[in-house]
Protein backbone atom coordinates (compact mmCIF):
# COMPACT_ATOMS: atom_id res chain seq x y z
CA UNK A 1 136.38 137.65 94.29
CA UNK A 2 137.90 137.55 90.70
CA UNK A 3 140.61 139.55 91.84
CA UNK A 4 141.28 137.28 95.01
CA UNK A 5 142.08 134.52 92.54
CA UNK A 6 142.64 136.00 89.56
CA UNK A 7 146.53 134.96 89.28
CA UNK A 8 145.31 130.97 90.18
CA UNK A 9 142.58 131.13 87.60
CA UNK A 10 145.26 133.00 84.96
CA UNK A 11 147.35 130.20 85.42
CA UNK A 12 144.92 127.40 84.37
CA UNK A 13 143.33 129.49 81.92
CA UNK A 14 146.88 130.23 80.03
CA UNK A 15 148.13 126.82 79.82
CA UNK A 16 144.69 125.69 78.08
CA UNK A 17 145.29 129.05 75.65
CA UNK A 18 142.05 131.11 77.03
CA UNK A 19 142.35 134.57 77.47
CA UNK A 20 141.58 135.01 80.68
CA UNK A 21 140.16 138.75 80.83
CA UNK A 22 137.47 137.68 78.55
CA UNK A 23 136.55 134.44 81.00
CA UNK A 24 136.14 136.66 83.55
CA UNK A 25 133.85 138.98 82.39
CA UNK A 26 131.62 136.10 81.70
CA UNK A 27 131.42 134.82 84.85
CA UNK A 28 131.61 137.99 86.57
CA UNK A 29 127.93 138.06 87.12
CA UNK A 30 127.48 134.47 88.46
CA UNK A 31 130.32 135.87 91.05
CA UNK A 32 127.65 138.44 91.84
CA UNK A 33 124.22 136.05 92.09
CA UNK A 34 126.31 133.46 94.31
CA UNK A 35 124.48 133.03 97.98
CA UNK A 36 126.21 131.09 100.06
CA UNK A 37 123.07 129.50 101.97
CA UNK A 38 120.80 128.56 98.98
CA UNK A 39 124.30 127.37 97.44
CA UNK A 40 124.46 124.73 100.50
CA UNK A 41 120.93 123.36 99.79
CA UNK A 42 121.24 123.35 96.41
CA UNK A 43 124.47 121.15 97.08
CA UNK A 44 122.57 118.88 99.33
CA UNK A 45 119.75 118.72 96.80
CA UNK A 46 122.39 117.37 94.10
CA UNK A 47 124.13 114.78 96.71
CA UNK A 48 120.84 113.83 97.38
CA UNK A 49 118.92 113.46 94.23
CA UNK A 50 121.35 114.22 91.21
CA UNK A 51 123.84 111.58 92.55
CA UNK A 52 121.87 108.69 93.25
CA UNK A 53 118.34 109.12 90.81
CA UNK A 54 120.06 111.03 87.69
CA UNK A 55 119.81 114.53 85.68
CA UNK A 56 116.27 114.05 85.95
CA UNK A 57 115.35 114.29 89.42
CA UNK A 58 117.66 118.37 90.12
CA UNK A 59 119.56 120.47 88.20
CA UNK A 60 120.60 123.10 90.87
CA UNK A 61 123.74 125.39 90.03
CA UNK A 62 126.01 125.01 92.74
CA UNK A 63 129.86 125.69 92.74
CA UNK A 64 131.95 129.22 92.83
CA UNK A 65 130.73 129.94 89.08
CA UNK A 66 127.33 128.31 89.44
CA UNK A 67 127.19 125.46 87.07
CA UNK A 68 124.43 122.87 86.86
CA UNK A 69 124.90 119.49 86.12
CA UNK A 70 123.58 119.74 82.55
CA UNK A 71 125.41 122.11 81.58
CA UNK A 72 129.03 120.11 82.48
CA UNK A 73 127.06 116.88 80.59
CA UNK A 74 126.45 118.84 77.56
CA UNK A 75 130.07 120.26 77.89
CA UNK A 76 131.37 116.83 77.84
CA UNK A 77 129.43 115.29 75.25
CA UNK A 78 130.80 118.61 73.25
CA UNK A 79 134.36 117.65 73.73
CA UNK A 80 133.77 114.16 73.08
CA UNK A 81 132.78 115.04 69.59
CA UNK A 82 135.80 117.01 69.51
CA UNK A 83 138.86 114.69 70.08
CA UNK A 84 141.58 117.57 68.87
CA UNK A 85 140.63 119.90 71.62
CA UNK A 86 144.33 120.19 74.61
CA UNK A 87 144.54 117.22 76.66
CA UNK A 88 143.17 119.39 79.55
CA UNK A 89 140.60 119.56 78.60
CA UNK A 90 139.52 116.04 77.58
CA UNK A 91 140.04 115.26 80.94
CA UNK A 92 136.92 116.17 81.88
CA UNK A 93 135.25 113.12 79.55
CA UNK A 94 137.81 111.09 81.90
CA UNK A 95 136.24 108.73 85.01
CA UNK A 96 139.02 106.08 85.68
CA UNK A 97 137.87 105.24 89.07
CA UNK A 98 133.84 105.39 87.82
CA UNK A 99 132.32 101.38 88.01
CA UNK A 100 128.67 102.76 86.58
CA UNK A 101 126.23 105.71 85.95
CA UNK A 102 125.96 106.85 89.33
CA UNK A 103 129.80 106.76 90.11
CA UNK A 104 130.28 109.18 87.41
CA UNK A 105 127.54 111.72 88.24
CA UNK A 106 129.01 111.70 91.64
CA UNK A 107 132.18 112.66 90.18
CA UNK A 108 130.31 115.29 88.36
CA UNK A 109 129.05 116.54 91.32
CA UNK A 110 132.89 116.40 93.20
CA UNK A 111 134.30 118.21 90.71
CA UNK A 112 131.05 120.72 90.44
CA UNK A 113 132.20 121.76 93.55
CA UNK A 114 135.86 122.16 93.00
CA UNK A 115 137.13 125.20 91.87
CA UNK A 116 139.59 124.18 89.57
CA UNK A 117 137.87 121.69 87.87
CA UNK A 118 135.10 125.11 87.85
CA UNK A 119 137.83 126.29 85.96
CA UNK A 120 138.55 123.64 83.41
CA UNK A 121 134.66 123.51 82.44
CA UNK A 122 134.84 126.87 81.84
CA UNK A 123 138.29 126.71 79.58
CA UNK A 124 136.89 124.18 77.59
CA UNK A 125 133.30 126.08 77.27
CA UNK A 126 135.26 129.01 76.02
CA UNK A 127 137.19 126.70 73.68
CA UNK A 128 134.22 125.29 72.26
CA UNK A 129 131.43 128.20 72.52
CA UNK A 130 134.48 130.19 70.38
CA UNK A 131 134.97 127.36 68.02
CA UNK A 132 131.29 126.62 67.40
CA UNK A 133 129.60 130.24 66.78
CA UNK A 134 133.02 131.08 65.05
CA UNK A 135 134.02 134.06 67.35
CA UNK A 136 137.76 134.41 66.72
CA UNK A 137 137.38 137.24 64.59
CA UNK A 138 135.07 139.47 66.72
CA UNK A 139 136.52 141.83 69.11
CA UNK A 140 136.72 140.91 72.24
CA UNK A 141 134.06 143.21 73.26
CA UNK A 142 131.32 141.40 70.91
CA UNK A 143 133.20 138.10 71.98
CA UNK A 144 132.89 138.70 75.37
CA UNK A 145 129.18 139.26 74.59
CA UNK A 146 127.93 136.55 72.65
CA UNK A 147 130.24 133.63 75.20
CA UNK A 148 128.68 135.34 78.11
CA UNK A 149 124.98 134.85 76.52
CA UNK A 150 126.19 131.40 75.58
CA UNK A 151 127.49 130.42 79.09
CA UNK A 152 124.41 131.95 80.64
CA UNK A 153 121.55 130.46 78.49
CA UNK A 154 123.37 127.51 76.84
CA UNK A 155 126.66 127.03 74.35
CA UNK A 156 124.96 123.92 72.96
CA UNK A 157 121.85 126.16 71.89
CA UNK A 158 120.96 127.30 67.85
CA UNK A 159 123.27 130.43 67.25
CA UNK A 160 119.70 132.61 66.69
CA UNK A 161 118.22 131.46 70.05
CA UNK A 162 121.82 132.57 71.94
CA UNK A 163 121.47 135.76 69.83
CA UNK A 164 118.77 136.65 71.61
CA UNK A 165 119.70 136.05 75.08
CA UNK A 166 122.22 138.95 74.34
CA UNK A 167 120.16 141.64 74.84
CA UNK A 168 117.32 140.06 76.69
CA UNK A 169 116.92 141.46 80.66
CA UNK A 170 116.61 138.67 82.65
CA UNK A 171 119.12 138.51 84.93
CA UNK A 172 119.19 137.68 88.21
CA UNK A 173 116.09 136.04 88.52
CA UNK A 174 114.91 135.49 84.52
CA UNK A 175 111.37 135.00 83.58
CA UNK A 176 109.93 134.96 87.25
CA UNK A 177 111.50 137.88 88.58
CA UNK A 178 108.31 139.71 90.74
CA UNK A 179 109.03 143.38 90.53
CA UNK A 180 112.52 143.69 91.09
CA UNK A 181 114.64 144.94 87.97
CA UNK A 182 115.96 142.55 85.40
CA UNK A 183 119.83 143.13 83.46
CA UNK A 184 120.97 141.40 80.70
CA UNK A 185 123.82 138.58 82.09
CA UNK A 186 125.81 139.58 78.65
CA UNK A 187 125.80 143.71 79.20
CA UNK A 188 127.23 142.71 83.15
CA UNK A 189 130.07 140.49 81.27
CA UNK A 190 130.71 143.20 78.94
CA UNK A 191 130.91 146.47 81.06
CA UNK A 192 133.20 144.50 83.57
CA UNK A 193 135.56 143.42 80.54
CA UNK A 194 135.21 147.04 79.66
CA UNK A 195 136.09 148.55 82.92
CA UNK A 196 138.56 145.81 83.54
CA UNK A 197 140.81 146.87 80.54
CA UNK A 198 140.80 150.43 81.05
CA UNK A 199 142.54 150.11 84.48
């Protein structure tokens, strides 16, 4: 799939200044958990109950990079505290047409399922996740680690906590997983960046 639409997603990713190599190999492994059927439910579940009750009542990940809810609120409460971030991307703190509450969280959930706005949330994750645990001078392969950790537990998280969720083998199906064998989300990101760059 990433190389399906990896010129479209280039595009968006360059004009917001992301390298887009490195954005990739974090969602690479989302790419791989994505099920179509339980990714219809889960959509249903958010129409249903996100839309019209609040955050409270679902937080399914639904979309082509599997994003919940929460994570695009705490992504734009992030970029609201961060007014010199591109204009791209604080168009995503931007609901002209929302009235109330509920008319924003069902844009939320509109753009949840739109790929490129799936794209902008993760621009401006990458923008801030690189800003706020002060990446820019790792290389890329240590980068690639810790925003992949980040984008799979959660950016807005204490640095040590993230840290952890590095190395930690729960991936696909985290603490619950019944006998099946557990990978860490950031060693997937990392050996696709790795593999990616040596073609």
């Amino acid at each position: 799939m990433v190389n399906n639409h990896q010129r479209h997603w280039a595009a968006i990713f360059q004009e917001l200044d992301v390298e887009p190599t490195e954005v990739e190999a974090v969602i690479f492994p989302e790419l791989l958990r994505q099920e179509i059927v339980r990714d219809s439910f889960e959509q249903l579940g958010l129409w249903m109950l996100y839309v019209n009750v609040g955050k409270g009542a679902v937080d399914f990940s639904v979309g082509v990079f599997l994003r919940r809810s929460s994570f695009v609120e705490q992504l734009e409460t992030a970029v609201a505290n961060q007014p010199d971030l591109p204009s791209d991307c604080l168009k995503i703190i931007e609901f002209p047409a929302a009235k109330n509450e509920r008319d924003k969280r069902l844009t939320r959930y509109k753009r949840l399922l739109d790929q490129d706005w799936q794209i902008h949330y993760l621009s401006c994750f990458w923008l801030i996740t690189t800003r706020r645990l002060g990446l820019d001078s790792l290389e890329p392969g240590a980068r690639v680690s810790w925003l992949a950790a980040s984008y799979n537990r959660g950016f807005w998280l204490p640095k040590d906590e993230i840290e952890k969720y590095r190395t930690a083998c729960l991936f696909p199906d985290g603490k619950l997983a019944l006998g099946r064998r557990q990978y860490s989300y950031a060693d997937i990101a990392v050996a696709f960046y790795v593999a990616k760059n040596a073609l």
